[in-house]
PDB file of N, CA and C in Angstrom:
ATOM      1  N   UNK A   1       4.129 -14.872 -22.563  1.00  0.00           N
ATOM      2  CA  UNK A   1       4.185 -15.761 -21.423  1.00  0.00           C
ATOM      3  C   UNK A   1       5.440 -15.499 -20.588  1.00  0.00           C
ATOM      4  N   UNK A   2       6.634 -15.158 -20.956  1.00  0.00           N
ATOM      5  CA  UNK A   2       7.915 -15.234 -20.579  1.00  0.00           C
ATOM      6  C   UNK A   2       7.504 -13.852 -19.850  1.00  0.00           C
ATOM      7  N   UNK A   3       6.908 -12.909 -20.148  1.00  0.00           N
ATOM      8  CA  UNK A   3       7.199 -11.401 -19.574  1.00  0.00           C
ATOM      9  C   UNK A   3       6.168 -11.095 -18.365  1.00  0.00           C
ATOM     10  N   UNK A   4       4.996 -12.545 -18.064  1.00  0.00           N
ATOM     11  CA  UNK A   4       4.632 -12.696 -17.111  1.00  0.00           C
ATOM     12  C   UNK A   4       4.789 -13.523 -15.805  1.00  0.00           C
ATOM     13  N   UNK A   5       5.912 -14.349 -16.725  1.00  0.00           N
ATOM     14  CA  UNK A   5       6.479 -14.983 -15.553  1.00  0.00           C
ATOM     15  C   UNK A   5       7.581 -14.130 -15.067  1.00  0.00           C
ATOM     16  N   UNK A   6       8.286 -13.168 -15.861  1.00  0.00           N
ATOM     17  CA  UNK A   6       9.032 -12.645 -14.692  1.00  0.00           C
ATOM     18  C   UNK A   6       8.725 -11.184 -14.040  1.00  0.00           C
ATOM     19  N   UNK A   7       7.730 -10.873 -14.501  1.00  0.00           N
ATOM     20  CA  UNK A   7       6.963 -10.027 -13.802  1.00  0.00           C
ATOM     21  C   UNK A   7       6.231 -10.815 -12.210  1.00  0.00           C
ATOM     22  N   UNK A   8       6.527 -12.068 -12.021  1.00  0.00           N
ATOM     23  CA  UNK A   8       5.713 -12.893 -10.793  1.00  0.00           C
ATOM     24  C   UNK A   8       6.933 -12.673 -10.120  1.00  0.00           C
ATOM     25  N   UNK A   9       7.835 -12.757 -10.935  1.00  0.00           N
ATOM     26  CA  UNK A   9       9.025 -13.440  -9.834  1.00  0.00           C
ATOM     27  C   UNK A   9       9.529 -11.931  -9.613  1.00  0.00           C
ATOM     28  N   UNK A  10       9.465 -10.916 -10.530  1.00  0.00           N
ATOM     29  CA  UNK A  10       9.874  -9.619  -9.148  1.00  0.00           C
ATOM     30  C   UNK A  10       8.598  -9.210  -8.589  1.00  0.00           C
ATOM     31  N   UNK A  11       7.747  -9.844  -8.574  1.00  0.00           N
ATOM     32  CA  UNK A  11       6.607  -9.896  -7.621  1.00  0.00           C
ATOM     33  C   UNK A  11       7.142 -10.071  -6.475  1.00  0.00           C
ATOM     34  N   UNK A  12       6.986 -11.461  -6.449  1.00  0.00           N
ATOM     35  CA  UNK A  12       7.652 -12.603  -5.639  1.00  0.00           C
ATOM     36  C   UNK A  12       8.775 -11.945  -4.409  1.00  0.00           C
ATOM     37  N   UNK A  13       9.758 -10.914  -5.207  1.00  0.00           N
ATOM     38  CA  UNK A  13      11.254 -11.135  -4.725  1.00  0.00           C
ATOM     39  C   UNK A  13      10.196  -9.446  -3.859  1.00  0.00           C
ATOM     40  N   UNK A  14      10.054  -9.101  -4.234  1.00  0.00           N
ATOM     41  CA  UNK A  14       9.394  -7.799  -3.233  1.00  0.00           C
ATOM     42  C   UNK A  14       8.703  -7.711  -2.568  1.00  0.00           C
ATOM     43  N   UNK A  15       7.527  -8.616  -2.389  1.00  0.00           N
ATOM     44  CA  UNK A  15       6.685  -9.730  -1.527  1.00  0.00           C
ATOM     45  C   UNK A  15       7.682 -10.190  -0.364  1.00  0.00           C
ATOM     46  N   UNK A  16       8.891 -10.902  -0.600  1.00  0.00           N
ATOM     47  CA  UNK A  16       9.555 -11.758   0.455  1.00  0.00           C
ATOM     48  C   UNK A  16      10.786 -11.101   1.064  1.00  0.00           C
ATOM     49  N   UNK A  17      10.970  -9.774   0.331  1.00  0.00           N
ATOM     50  CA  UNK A  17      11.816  -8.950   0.772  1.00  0.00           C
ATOM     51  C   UNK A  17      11.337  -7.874   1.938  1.00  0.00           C
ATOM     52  N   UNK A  18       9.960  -7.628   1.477  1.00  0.00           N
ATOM     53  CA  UNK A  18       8.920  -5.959   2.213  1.00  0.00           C
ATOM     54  C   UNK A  18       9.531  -5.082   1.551  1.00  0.00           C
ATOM     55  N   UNK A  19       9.995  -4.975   0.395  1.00  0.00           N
ATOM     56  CA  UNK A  19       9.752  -3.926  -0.295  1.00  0.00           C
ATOM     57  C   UNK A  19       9.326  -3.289  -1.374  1.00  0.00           C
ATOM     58  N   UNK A  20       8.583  -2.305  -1.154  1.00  0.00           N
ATOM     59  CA  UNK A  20       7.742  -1.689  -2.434  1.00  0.00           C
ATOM     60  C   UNK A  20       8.020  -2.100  -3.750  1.00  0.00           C
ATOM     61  N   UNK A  21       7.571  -2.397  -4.532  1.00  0.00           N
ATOM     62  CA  UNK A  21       7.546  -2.573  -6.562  1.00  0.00           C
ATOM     63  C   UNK A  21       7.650  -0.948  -6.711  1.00  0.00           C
ATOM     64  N   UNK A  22       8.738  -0.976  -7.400  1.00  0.00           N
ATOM     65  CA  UNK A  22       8.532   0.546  -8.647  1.00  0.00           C
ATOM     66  C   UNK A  22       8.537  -0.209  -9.768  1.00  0.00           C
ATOM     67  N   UNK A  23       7.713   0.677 -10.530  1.00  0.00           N
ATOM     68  CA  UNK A  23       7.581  -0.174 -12.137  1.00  0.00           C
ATOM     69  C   UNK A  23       7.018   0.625 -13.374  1.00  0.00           C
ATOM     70  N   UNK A  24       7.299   0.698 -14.096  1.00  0.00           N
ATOM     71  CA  UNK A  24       6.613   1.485 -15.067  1.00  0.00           C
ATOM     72  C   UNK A  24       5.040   1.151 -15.341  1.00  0.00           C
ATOM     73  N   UNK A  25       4.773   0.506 -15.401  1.00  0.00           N
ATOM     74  CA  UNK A  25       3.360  -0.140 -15.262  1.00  0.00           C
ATOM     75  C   UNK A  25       2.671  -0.831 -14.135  1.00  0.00           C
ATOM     76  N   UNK A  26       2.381   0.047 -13.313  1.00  0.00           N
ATOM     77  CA  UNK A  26       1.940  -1.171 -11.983  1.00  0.00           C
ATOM     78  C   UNK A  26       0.746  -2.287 -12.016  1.00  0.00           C
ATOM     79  N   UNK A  27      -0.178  -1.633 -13.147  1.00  0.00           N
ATOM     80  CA  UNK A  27      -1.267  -2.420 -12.750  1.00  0.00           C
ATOM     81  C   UNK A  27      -0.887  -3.602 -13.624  1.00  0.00           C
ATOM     82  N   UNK A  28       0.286  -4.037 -14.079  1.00  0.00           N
ATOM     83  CA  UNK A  28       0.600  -5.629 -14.314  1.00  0.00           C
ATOM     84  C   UNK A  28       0.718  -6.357 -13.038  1.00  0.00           C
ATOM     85  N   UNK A  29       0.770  -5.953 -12.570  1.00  0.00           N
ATOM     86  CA  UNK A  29       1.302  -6.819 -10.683  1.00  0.00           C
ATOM     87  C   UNK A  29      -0.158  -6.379 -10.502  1.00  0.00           C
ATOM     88  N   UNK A  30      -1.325  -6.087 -10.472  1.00  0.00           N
ATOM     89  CA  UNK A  30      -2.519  -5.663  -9.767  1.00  0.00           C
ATOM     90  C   UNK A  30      -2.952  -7.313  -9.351  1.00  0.00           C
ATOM     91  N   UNK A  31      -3.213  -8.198 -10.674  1.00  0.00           N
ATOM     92  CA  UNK A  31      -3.464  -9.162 -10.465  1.00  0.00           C
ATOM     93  C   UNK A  31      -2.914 -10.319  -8.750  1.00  0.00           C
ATOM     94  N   UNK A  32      -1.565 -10.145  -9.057  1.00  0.00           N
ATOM     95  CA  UNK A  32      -0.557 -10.654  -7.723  1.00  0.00           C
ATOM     96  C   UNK A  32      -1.800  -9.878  -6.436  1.00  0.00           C
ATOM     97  N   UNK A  33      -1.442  -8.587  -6.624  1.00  0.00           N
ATOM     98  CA  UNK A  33      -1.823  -7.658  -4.823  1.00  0.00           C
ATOM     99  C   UNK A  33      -3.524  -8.559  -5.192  1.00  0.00           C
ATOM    100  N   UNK A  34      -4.274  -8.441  -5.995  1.00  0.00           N
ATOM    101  CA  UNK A  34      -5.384  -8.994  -5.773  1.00  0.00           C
ATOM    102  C   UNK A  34      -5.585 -10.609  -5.043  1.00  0.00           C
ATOM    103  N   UNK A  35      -4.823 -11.057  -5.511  1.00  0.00           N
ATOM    104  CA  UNK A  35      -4.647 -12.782  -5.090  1.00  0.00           C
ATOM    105  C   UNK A  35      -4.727 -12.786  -3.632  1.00  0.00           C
ATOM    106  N   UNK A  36      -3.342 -12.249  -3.229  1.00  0.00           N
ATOM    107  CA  UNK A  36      -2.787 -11.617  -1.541  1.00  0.00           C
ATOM    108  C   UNK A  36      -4.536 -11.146  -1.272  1.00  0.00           C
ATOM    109  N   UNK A  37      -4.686  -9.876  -1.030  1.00  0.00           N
ATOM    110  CA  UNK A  37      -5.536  -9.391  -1.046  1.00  0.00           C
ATOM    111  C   UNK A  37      -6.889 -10.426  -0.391  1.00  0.00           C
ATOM    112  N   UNK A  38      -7.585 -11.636  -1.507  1.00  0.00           N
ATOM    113  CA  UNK A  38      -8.449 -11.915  -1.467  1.00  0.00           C
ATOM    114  C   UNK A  38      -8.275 -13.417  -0.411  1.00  0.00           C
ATOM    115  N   UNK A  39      -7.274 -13.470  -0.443  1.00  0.00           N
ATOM    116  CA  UNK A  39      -7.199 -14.950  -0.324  1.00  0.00           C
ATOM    117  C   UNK A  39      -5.611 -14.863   0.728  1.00  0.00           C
ATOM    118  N   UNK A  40      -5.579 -14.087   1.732  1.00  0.00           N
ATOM    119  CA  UNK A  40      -4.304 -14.053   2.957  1.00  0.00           C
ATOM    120  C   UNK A  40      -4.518 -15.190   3.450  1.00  0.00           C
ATOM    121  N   UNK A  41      -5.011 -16.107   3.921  1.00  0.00           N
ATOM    122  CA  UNK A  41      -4.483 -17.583   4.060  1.00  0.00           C
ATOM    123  C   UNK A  41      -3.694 -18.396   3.131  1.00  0.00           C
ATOM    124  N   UNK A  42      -3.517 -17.419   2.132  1.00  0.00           N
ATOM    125  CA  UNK A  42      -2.605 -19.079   1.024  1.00  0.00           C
ATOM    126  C   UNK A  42      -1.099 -18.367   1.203  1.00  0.00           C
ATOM    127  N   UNK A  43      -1.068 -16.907   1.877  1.00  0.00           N
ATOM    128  CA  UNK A  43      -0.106 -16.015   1.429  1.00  0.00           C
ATOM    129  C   UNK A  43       0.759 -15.550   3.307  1.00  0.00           C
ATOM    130  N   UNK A  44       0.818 -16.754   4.329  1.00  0.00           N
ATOM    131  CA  UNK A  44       0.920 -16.470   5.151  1.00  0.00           C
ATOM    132  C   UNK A  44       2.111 -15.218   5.536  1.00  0.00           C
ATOM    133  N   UNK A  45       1.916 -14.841   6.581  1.00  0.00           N
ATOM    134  CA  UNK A  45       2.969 -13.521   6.708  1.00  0.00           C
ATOM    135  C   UNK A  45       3.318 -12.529   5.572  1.00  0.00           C
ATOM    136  N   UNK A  46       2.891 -12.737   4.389  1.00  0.00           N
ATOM    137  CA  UNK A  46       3.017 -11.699   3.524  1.00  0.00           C
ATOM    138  C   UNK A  46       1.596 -10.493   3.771  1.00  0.00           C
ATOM    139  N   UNK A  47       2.654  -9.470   3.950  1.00  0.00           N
ATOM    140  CA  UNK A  47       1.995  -8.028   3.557  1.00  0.00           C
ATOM    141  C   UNK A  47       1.748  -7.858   2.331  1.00  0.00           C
ATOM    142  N   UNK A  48       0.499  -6.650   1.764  1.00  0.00           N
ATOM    143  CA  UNK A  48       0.272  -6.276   0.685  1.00  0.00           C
ATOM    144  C   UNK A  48       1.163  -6.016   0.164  1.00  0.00           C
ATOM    145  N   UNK A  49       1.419  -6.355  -1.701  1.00  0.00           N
ATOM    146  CA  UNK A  49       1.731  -5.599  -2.722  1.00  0.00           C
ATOM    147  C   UNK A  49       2.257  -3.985  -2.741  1.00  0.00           C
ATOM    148  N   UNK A  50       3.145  -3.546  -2.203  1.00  0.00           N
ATOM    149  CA  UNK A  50       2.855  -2.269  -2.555  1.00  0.00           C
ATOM    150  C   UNK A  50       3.586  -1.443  -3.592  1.00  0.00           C
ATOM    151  N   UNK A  51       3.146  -0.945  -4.661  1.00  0.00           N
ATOM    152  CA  UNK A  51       2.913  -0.511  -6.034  1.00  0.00           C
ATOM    153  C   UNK A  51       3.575   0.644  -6.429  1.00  0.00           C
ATOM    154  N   UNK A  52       4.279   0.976  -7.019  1.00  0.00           N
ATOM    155  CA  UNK A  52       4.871   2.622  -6.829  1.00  0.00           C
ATOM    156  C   UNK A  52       5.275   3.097  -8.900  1.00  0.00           C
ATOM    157  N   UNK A  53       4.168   4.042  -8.989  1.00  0.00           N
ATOM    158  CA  UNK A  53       4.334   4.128 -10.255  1.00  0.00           C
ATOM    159  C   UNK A  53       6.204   4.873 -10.432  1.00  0.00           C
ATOM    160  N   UNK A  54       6.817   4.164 -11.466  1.00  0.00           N
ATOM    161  CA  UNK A  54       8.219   5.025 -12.136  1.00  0.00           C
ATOM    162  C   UNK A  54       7.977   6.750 -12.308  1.00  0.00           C
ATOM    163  N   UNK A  55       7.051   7.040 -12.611  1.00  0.00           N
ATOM    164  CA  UNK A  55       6.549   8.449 -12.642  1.00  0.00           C
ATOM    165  C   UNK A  55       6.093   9.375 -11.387  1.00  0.00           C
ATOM    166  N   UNK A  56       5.854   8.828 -10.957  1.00  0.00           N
ATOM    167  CA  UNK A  56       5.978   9.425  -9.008  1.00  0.00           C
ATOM    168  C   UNK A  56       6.985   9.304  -8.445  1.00  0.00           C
ATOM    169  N   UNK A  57       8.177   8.547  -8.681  1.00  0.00           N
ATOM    170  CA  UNK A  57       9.113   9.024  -8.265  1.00  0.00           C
ATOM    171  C   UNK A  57      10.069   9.769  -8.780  1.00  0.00           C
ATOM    172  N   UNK A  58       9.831  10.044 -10.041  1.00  0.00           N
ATOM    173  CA  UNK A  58      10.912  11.095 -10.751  1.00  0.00           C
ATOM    174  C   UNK A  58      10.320  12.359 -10.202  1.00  0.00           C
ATOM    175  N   UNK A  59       9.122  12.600 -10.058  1.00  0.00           N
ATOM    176  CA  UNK A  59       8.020  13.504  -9.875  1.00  0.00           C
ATOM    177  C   UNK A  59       8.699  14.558  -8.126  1.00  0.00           C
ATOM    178  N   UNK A  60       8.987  13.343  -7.491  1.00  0.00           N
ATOM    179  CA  UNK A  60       9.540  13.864  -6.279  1.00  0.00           C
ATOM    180  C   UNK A  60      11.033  14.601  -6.291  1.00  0.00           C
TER     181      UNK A  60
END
C-alpha cells in the first residue's frame, strides 16, 4: 500500500510540474495516464502522463 501511494504522489509531482516520469517500471503509473486519459474533465489543465522507461535513457 505504502509503495503505491508514493508512486501517486511522484505521479502527482510530474503531472503538476510537465515533466516526463523516468522510472524503472513505467507501467506502475499506466493506471494514473489511464484515469487522465479517460476521464480529462476531473483532471483540468493536466497534460498526459508521459512515461520514460530508466533503460532508454541509459540506452541514449
Amino acid at each position: 500500500m505504502n509503495r503505491w501511494r508514493f508512486d501517486a504522489m511522484i505521479a502527482c509531482t510530474a503531472l503538476v510540474s510537465g515533466l516526463p516520469l523516468v522510472h524503472n517500471n513505467p507501467a506502475d503509473f499506466e493506471a494514473v495516464r489511464t484515469a487522465i486519459e479517460l476521464s480529462p474533465h476531473l483532471f483540468p489543465g493536466m497534460a498526459s502522463l508521459s512515461l520514460i522507461r530508466v533503460a532508454r535513457v541509459l540506452e541514449s
